[in-house]
C-alpha atoms as a PDB file:
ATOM      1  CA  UNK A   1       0.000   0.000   0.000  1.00  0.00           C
ATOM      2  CA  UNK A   2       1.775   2.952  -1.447  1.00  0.00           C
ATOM      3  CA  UNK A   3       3.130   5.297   1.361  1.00  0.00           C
ATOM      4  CA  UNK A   4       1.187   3.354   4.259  1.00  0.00           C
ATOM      5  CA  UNK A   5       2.489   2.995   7.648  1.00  0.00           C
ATOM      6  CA  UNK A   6       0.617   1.663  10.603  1.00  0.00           C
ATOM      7  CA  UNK A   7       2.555   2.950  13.082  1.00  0.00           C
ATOM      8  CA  UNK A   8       2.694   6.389  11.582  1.00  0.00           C
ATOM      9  CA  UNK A   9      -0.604   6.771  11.856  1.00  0.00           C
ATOM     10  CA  UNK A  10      -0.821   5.254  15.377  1.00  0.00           C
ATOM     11  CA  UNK A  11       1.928   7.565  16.131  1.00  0.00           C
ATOM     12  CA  UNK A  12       0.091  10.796  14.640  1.00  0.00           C
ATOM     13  CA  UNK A  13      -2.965   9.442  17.077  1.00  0.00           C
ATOM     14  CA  UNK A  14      -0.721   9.098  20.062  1.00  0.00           C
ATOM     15  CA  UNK A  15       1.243  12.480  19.834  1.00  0.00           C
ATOM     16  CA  UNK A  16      -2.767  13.866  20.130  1.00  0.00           C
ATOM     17  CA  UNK A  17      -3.385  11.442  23.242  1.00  0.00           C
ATOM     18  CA  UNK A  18      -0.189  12.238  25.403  1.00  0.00           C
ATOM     19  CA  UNK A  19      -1.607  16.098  24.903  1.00  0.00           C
ATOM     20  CA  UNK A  20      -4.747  14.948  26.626  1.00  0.00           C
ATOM     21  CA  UNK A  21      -3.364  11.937  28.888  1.00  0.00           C
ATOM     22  CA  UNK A  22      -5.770  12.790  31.751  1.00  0.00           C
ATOM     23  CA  UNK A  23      -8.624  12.034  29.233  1.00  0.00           C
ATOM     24  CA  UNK A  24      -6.827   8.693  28.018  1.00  0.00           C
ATOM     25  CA  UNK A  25      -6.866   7.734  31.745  1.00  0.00           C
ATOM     26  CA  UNK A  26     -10.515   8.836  32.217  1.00  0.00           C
ATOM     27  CA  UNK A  27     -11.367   6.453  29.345  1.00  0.00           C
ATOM     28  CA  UNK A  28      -9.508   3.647  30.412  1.00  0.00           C
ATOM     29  CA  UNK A  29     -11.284   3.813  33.973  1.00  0.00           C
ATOM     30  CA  UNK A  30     -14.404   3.235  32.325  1.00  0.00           C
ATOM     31  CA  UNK A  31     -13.593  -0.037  30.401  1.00  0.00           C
ATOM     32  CA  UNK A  32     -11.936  -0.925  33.861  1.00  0.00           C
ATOM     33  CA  UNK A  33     -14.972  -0.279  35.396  1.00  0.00           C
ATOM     34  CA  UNK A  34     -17.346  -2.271  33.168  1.00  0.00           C
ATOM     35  CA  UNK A  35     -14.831  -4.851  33.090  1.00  0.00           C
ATOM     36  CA  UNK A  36     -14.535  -5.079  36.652  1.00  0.00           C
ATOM     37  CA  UNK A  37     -18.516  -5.060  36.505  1.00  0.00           C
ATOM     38  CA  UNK A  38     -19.034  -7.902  34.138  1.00  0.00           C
ATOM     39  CA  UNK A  39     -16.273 -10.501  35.633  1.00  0.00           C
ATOM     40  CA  UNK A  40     -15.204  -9.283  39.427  1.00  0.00           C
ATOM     41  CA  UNK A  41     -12.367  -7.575  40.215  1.00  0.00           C
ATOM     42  CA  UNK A  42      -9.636 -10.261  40.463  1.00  0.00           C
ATOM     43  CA  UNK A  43      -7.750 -10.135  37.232  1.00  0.00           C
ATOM     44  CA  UNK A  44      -6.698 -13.762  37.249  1.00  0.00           C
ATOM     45  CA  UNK A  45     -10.273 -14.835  36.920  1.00  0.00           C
ATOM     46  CA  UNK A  46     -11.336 -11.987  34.308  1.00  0.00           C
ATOM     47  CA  UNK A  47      -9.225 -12.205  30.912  1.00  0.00           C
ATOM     48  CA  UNK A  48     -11.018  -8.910  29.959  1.00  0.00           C
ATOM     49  CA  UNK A  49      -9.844  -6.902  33.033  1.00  0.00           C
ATOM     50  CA  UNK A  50      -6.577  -8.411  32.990  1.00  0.00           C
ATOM     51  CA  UNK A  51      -6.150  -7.041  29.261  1.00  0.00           C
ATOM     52  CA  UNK A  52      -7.188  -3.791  30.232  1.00  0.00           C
ATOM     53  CA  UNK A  53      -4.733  -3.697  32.860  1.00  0.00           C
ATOM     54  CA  UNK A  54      -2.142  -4.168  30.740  1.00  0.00           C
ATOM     55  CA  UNK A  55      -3.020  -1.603  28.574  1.00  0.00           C
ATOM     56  CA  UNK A  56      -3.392   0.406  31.257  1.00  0.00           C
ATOM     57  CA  UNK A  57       0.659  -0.228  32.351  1.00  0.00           C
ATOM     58  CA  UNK A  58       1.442   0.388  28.486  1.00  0.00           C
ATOM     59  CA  UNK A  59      -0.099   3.776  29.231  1.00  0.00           C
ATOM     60  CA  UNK A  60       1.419   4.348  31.916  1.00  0.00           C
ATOM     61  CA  UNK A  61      -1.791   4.999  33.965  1.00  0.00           C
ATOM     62  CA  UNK A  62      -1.582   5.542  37.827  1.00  0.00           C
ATOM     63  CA  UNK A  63      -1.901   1.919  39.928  1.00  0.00           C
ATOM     64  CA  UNK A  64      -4.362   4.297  42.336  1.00  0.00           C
ATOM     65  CA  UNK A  65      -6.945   5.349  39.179  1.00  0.00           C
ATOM     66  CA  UNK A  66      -6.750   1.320  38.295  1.00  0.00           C
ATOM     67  CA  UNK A  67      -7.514   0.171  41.419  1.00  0.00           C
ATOM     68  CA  UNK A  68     -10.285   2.586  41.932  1.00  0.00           C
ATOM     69  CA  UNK A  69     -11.947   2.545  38.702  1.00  0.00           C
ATOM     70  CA  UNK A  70     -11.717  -1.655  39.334  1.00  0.00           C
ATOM     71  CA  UNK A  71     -13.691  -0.811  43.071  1.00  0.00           C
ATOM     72  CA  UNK A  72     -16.292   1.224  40.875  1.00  0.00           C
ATOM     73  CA  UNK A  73     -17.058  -1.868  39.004  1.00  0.00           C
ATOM     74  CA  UNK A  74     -17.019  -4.163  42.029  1.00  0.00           C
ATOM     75  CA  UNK A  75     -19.528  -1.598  43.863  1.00  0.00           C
ATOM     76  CA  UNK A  76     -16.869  -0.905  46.410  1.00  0.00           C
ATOM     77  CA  UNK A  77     -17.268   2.705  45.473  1.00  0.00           C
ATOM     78  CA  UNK A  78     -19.769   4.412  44.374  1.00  0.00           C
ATOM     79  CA  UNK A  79     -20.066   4.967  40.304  1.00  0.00           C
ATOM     80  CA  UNK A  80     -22.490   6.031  37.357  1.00  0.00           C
ATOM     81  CA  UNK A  81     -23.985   2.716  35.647  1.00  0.00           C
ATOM     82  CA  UNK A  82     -22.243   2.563  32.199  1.00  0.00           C
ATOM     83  CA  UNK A  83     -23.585   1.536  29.423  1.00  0.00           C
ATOM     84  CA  UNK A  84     -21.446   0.143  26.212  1.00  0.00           C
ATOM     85  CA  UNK A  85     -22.766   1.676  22.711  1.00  0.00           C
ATOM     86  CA  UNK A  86     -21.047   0.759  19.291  1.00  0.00           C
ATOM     87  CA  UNK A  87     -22.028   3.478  15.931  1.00  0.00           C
ATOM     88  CA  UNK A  88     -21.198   2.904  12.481  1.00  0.00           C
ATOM     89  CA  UNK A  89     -20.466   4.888   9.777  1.00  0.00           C
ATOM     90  CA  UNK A  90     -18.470   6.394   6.727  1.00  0.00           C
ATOM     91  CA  UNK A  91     -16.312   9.416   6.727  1.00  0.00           C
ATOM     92  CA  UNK A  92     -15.142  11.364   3.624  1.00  0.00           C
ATOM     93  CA  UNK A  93     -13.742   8.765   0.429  1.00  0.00           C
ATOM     94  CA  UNK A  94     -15.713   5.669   1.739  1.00  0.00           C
ATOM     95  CA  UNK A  95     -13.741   5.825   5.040  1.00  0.00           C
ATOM     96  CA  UNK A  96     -15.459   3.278   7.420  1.00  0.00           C
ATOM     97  CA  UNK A  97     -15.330   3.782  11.071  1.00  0.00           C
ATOM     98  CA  UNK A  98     -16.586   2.238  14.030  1.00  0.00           C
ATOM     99  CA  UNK A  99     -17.438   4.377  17.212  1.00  0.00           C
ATOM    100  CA  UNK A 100     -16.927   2.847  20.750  1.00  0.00           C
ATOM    101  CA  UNK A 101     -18.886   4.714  23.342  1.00  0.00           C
ATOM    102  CA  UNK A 102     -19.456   3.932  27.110  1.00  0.00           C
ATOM    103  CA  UNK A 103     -21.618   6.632  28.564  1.00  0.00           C
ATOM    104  CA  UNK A 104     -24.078   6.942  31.919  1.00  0.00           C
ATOM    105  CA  UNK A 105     -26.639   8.671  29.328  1.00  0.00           C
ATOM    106  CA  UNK A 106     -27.535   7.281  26.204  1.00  0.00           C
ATOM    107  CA  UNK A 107     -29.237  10.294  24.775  1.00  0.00           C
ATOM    108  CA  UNK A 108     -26.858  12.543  25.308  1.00  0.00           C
ATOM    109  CA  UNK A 109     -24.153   9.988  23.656  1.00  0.00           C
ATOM    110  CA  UNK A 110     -26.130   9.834  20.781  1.00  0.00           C
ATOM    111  CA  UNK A 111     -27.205  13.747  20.311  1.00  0.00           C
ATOM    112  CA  UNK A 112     -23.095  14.457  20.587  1.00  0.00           C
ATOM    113  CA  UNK A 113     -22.281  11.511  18.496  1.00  0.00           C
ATOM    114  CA  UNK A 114     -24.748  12.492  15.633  1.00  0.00           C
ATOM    115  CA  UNK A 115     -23.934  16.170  15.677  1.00  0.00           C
ATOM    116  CA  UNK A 116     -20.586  15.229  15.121  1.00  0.00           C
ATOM    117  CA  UNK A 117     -21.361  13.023  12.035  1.00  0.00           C
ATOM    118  CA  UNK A 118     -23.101  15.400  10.555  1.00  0.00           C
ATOM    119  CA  UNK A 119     -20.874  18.202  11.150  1.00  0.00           C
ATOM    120  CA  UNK A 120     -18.140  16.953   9.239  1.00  0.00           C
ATOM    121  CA  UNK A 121     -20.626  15.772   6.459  1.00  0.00           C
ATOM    122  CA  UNK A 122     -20.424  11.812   7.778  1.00  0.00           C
ATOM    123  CA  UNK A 123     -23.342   9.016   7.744  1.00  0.00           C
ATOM    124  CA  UNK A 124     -23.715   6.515   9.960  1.00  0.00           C
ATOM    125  CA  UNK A 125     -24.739   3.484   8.614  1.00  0.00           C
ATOM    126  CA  UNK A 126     -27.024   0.272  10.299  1.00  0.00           C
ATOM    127  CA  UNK A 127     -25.825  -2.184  12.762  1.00  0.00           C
ATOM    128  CA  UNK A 128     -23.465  -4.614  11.198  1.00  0.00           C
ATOM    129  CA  UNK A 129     -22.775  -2.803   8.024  1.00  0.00           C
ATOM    130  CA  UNK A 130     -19.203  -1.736   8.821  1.00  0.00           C
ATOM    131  CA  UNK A 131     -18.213  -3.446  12.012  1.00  0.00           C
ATOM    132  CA  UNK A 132     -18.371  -6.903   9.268  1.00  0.00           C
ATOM    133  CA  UNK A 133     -15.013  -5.556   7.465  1.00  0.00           C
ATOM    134  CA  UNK A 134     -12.708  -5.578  11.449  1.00  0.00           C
ATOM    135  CA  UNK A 135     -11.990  -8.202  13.528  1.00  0.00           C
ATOM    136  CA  UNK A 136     -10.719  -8.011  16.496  1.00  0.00           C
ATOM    137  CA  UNK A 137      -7.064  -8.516  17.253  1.00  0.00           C
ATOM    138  CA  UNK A 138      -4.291  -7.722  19.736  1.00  0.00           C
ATOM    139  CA  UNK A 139      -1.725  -4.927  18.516  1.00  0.00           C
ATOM    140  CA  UNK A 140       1.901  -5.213  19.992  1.00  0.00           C
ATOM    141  CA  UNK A 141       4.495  -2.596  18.507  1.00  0.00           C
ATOM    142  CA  UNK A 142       7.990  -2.883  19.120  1.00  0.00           C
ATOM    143  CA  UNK A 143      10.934  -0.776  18.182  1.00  0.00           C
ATOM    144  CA  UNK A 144      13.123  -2.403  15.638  1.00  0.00           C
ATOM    145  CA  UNK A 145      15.745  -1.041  16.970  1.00  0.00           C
ATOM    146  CA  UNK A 146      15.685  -2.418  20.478  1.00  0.00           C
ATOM    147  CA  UNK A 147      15.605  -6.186  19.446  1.00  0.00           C
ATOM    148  CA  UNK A 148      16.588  -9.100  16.775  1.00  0.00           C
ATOM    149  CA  UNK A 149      13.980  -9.819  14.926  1.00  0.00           C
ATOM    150  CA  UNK A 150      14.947 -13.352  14.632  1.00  0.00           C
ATOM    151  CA  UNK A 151      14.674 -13.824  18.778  1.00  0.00           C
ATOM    152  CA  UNK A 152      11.155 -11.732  18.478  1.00  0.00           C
ATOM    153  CA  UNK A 153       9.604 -13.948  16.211  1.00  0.00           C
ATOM    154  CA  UNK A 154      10.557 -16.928  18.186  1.00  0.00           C
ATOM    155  CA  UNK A 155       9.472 -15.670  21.097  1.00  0.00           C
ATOM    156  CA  UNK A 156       6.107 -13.938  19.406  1.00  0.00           C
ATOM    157  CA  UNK A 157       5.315 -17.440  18.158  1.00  0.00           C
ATOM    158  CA  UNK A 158       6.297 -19.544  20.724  1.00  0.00           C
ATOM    159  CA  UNK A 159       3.814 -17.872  22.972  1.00  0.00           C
ATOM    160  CA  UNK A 160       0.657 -17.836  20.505  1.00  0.00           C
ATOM    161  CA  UNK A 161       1.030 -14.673  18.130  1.00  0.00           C
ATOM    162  CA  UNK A 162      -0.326 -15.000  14.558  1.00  0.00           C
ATOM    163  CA  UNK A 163       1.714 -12.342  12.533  1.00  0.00           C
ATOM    164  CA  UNK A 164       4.744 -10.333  13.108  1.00  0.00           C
ATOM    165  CA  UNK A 165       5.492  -7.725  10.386  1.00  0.00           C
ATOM    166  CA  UNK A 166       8.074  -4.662  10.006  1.00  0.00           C
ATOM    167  CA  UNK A 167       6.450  -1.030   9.614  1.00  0.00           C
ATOM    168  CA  UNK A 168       8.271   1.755  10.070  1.00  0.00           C
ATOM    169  CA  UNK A 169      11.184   1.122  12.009  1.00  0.00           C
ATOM    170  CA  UNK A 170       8.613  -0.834  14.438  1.00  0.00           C
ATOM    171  CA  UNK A 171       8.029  -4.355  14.385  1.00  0.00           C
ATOM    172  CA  UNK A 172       3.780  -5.295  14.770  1.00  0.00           C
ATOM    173  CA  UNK A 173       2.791  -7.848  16.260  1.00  0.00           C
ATOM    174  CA  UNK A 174      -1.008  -9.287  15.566  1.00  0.00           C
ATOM    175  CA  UNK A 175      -2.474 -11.752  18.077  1.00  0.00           C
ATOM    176  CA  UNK A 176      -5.585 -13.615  18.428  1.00  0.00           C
ATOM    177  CA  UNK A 177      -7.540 -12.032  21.740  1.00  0.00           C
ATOM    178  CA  UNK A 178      -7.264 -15.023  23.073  1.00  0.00           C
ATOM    179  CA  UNK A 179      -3.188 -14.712  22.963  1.00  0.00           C
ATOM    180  CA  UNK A 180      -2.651 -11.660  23.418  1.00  0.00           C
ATOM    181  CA  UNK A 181      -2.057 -11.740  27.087  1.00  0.00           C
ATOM    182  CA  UNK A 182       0.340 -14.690  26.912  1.00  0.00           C
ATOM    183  CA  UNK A 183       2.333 -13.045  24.037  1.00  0.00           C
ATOM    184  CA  UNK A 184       2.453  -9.645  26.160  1.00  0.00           C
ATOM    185  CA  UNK A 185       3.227 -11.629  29.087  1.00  0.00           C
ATOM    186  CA  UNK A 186       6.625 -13.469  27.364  1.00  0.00           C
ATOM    187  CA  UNK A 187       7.969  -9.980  25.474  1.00  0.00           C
ATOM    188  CA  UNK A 188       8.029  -8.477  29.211  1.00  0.00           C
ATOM    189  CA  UNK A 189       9.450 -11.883  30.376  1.00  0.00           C
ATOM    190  CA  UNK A 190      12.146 -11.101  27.807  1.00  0.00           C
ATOM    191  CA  UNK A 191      12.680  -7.604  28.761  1.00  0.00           C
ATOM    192  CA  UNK A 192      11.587  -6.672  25.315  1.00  0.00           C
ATOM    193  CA  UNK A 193       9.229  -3.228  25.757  1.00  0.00           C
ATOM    194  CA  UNK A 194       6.282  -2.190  24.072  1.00  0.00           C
ATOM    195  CA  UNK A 195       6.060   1.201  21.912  1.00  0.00           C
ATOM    196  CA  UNK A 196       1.982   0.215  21.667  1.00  0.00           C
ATOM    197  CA  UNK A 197      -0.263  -2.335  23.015  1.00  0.00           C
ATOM    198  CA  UNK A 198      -4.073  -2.738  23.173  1.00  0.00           C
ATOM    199  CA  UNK A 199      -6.742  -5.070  21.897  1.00  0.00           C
ATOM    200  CA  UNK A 200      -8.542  -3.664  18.869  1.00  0.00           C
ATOM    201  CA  UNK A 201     -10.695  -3.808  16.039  1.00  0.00           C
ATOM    202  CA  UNK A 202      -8.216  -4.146  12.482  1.00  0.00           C
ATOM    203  CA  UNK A 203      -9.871  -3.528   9.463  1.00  0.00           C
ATOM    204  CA  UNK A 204      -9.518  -6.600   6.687  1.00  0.00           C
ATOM    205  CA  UNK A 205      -8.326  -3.966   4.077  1.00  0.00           C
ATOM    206  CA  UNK A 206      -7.088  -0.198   4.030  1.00  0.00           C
ATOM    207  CA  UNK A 207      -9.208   2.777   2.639  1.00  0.00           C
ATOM    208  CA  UNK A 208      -6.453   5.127   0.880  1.00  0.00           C
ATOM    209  CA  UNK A 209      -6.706   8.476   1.014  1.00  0.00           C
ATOM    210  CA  UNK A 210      -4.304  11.305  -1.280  1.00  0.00           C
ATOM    211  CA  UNK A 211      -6.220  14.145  -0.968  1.00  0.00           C
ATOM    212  CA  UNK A 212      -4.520  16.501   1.498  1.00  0.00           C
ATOM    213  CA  UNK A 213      -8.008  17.843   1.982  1.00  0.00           C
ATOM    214  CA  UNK A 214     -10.115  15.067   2.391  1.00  0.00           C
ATOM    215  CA  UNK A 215      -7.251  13.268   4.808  1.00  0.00           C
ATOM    216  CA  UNK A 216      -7.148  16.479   6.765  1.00  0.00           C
ATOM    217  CA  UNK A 217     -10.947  16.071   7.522  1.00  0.00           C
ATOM    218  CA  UNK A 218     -11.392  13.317   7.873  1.00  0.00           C
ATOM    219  CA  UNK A 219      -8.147  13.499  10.848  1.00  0.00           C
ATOM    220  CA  UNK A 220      -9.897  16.292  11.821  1.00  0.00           C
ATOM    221  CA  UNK A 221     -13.392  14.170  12.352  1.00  0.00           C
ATOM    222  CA  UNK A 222     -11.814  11.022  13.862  1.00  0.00           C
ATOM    223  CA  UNK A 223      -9.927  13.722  16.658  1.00  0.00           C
ATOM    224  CA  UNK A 224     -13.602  15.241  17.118  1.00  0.00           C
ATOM    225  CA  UNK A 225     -14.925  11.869  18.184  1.00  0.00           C
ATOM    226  CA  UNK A 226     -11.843  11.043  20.342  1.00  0.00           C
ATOM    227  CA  UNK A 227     -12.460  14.547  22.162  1.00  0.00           C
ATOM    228  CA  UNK A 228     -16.214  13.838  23.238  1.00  0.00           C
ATOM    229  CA  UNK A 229     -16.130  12.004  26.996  1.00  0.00           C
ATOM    230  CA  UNK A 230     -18.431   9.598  26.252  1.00  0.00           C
ATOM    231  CA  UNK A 231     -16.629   8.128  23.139  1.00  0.00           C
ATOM    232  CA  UNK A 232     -14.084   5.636  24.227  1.00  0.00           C
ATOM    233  CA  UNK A 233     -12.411   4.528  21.395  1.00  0.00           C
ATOM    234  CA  UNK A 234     -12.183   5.149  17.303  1.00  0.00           C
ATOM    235  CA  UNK A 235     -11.762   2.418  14.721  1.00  0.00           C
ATOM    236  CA  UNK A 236     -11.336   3.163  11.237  1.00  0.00           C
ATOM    237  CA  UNK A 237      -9.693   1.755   8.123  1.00  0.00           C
ATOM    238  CA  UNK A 238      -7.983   4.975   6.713  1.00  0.00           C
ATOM    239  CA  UNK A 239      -4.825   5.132   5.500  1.00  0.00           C
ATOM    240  CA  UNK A 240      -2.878   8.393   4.891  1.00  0.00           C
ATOM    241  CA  UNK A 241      -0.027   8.778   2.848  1.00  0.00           C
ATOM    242  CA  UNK A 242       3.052   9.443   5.126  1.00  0.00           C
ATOM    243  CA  UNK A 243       3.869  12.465   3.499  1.00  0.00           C
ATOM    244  CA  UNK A 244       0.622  13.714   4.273  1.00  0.00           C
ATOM    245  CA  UNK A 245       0.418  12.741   7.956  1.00  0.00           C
ATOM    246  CA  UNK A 246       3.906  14.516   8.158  1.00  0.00           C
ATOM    247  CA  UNK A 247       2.615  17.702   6.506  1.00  0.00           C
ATOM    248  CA  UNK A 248      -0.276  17.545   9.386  1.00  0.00           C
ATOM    249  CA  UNK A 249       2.251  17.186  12.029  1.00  0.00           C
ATOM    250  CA  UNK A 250       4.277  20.508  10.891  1.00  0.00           C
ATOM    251  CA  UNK A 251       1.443  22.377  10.221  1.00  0.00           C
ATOM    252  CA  UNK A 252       0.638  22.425  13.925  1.00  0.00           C
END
């Protein structure tokens, strides 16, 4: 795919996240929380909250906003009763995404959601319709740099991974959910660290985009989503040409 780079893009999303880490950590309570709700608060008998929690050590989130976010699920503090909402739609050049929200009020989720949509000219589409074209995966990156990739791929597969590509300069990793754990659990074993880490929806192909314009948007749109409280996470198939990302990145 002609100037495509995963972590690139990952990267441009990051720089945007590390501006706004005490939202990141907000976010993360909540899927703690409605983990922690779902399957008890002892990680070693909830595979869901125990993949949040490493996520939430790849992000360097506080051990005191884990553990009380995990208490909020449990009912050992008091918390708002979340609710888990997943939109569908198309951005700008056929751009599918996929819009994660946990909120405590529906309607307000999806007054802010919709405004958004249609403020950057975007449809959402019916149940099913986009969320057909992800699955869900675990997404390890690695430097290059910090490791052999011979060792890493021995090590990736010898604890469960299904891919291991380069990109970059970074090394990605692609596990099955039910993996991912075990292969995070043997790169830390190793003493190999993580650049990124997180369970997540991949789409099966890429939607390119070469208009500066259009990309710009439709960055713009995805970072609109990202800023609203209730929307936890953004999943999309777009992929920007790195010269265009890196035009974005000096033009703020």
């Amino acid at each position: 795919m002609s100037g495509h780079s995963k972590w690139k893009t990952i990267a441009h999303k990051k720089g945007a996240a590390d501006a706004k880490r005490g939202q990141i950590f907000s976010k993360l309570s909540k899927e703690l929380t409605i983990a922690a709700r779902a399957g008890g608060g002892n990680p070693d008998m909830n595979p869901s909250l125990r993949m949040l929690m490493i996520k939430a050590k790849s992000s360097n989130m506080p051990t005191d906003n884990v553990e009380r976010a995990v208490k909020k699920g449990t009912g050992e503090l008091d918390g708002g009763r979340l609710e888990e909402i997943i939109y569908e739609g198309y951005a700008g050049g056929g751009v599918a995404l996929v819009v994660k929200v946990l909120t405590d009020n529906k309607n307000r989720a999806a007054s802010d959601v919709r405004h958004i949509f249609t403020k950057f000219g975007s449809n959402l589409a019916g149940q099913g319709a986009v969320m057909r074209n992800f699955k869900r995966k675990g997404q390890i990156m690695v430097d290059a740099a910090a490791c052999d990739e011979d060792k890493l791929m021995s090590i990736v597969l010898d604890a469960g991974g299904e891919d291991m590509q380069q990109d970059d300069g970074m090394f990605e990793i692609i596990t099955d959910p039910a993996n991912y754990e075990a292969v995070s659990a043997a790169l830390e074993k190793a003493g190999i660290k993580t650049a990124s880490s997180e369970i997540t929806l991949i789409p099966d192909s890429y939607m390119s985009v070469t208009d500066k314009t259009v990309a710009a948007n439709i960055m713009k749109f995805i970072e609109a989503l990202e800023d609203n409280d209730d929307v936890q996470n953004v999943y999309s198939n777009l992929d920007v040409d790195e010269s265009i990302l890196k035009a974005m990145e000096q033009a703020k």
